[in-house]
Protein backbone atom coordinates (compact mmCIF):
# COMPACT_ATOMS: atom_id res chain seq x y z
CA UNK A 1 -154.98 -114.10 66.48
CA UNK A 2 -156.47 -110.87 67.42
CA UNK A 3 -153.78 -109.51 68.40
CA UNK A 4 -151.97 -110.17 64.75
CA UNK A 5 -155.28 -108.96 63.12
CA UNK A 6 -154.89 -105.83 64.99
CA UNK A 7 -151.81 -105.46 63.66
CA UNK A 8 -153.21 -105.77 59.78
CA UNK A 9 -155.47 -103.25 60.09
CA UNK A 10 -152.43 -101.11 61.34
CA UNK A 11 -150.87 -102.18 58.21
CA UNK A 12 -153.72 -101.12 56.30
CA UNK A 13 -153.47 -97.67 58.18
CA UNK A 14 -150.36 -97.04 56.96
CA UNK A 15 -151.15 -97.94 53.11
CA UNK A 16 -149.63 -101.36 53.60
CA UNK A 17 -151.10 -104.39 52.57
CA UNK A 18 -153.27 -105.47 55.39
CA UNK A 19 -151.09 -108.82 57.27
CA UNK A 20 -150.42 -108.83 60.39
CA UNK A 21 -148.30 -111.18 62.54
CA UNK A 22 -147.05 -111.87 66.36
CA UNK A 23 -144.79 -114.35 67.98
CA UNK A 24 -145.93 -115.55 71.36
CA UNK A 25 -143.71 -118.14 73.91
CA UNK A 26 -145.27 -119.14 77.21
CA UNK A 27 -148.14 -117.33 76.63
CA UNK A 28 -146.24 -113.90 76.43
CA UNK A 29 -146.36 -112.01 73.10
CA UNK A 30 -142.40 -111.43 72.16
CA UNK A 31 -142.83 -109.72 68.92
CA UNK A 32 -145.72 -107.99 66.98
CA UNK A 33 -145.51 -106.42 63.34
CA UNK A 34 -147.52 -105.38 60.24
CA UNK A 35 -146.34 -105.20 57.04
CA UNK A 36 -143.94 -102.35 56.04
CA UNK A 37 -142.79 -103.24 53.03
CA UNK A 38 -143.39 -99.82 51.48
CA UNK A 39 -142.52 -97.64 54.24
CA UNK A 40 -139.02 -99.48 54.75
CA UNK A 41 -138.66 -99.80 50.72
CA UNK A 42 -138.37 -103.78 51.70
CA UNK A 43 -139.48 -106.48 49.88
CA UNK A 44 -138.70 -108.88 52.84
CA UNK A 45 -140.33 -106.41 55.07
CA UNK A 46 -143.62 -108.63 55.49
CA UNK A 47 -145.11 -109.28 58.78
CA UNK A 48 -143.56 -112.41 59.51
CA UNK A 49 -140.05 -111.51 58.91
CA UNK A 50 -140.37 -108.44 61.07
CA UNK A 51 -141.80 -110.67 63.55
CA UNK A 52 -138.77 -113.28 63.58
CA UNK A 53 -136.31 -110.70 63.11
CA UNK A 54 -137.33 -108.90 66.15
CA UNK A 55 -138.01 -112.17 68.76
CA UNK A 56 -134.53 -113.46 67.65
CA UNK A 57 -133.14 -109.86 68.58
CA UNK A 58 -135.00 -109.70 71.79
CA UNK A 59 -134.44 -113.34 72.86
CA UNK A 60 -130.77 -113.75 71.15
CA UNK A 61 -131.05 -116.93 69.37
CA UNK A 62 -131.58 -117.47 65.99
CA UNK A 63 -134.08 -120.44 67.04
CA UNK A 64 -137.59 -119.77 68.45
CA UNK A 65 -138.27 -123.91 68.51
CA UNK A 66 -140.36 -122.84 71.69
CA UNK A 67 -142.40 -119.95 69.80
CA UNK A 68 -146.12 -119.78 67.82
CA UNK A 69 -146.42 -117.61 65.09
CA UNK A 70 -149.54 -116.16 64.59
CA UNK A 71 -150.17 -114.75 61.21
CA UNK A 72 -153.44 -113.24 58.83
CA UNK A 73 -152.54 -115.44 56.22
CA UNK A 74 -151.02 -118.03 54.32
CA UNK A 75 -147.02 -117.20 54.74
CA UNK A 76 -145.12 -117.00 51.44
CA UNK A 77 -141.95 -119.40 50.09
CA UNK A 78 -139.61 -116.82 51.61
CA UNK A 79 -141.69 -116.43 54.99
CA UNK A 80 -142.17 -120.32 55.01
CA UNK A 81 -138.51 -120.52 55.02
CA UNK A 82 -137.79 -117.96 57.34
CA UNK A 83 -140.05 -119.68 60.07
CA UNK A 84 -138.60 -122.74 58.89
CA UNK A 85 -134.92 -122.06 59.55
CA UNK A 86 -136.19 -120.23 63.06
CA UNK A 87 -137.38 -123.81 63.93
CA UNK A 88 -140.84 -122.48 64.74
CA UNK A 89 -142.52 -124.82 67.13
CA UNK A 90 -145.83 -124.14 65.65
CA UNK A 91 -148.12 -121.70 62.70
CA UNK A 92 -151.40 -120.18 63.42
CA UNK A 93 -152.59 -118.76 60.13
CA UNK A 94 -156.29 -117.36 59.13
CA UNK A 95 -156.74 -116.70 55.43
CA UNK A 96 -155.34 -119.38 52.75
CA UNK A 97 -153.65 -117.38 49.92
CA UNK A 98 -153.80 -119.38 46.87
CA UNK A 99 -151.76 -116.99 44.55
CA UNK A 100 -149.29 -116.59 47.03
CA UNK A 101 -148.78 -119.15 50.14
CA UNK A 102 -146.41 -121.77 50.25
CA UNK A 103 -148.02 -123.62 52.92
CA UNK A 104 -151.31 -125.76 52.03
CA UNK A 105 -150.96 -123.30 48.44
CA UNK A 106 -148.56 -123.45 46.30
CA UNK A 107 -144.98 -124.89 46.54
CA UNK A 108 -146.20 -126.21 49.91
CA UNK A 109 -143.01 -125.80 51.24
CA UNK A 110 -142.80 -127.66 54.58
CA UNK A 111 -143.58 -131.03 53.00
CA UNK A 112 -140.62 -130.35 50.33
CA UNK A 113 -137.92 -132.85 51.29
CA UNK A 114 -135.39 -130.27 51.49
CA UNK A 115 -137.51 -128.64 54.06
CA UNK A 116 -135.38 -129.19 57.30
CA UNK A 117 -137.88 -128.36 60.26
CA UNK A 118 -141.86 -128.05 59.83
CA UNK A 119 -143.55 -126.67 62.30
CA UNK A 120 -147.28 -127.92 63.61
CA UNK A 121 -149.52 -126.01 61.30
CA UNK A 122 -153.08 -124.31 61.69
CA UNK A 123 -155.42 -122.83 59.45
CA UNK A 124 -158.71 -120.74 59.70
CA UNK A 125 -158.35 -118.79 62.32
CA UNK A 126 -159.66 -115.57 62.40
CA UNK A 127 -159.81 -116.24 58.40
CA UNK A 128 -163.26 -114.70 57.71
CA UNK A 129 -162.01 -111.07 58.99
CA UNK A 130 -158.59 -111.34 57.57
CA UNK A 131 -159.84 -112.09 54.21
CA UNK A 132 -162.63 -109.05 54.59
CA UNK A 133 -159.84 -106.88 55.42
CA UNK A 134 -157.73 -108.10 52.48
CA UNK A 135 -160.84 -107.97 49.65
CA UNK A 136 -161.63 -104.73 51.39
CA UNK A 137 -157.96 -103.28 50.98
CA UNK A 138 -157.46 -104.04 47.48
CA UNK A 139 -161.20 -102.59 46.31
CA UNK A 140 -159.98 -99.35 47.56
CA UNK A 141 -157.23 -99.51 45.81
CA UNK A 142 -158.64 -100.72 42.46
């Protein structure tokens, strides 16, 4: 999980919201990625879709059933999907985003019935600092 929150605070660097996210099989980190949803003009652009878009390039296969995904917080419906469909063996998350996860928040969208894979699913880690770096973020911008 450090690793991903470095990867926020390189977000945060860049004027993007402050998640960070990386994809690690066998204990090797495959893909890492921040944010860049206003640099690339993306809304898809968020950390874990970066993140799954690059492993599935690197390892050529669309599924990653043998890959954790680390990420700063709660994932979103469309980032719950994506890790979904990449049949994500298991998600490491910190902070819980109750406006906008679909995981424990929300939709909860692994425990929908149409939901065709779910991975193992983790909470808290690293959540104090990710939230600090989130509350922190959006007072400067306020």
């Amino acid at each position: 999980m450090g690793e991903a929150l470095a990867e926020a605070e390189a977000a945060a660097a860049r004027g993007e919201v402050p998640i960070g996210a990386v994809l690690v099989r066998a204990g090797e980190i495959v893909a890492r990625a921040g944010n860049r949803t206003r640099e690339l003009s993306d809304p898809t652009a968020h950390a874990e879709m970066l993140v799954i878009r690059d492993a599935s390039t690197r390892l050529a296969s669309e599924r990653l059933g043998e890959a954790d995904l680390y990420v700063t917080l709660e994932p979103c419906s469309m980032c719950a999907g994506a890790i979904s469909f990449a049949r994500i063996r298991r998600l490491y998350f910190g902070a819980v985003d109750e406006k906008g996860g679909a995981v424990v928040s929300g939709v909860r969208f692994f425990a929908s019935p149409t939901c065709h894979h779910a991975p193992e699913v983790y909470s808290g880690f690293g959540e104090v600092k990710a939230s600090e770096m989130l509350k922190r973020f959006f007072q400067e911008k306020r």
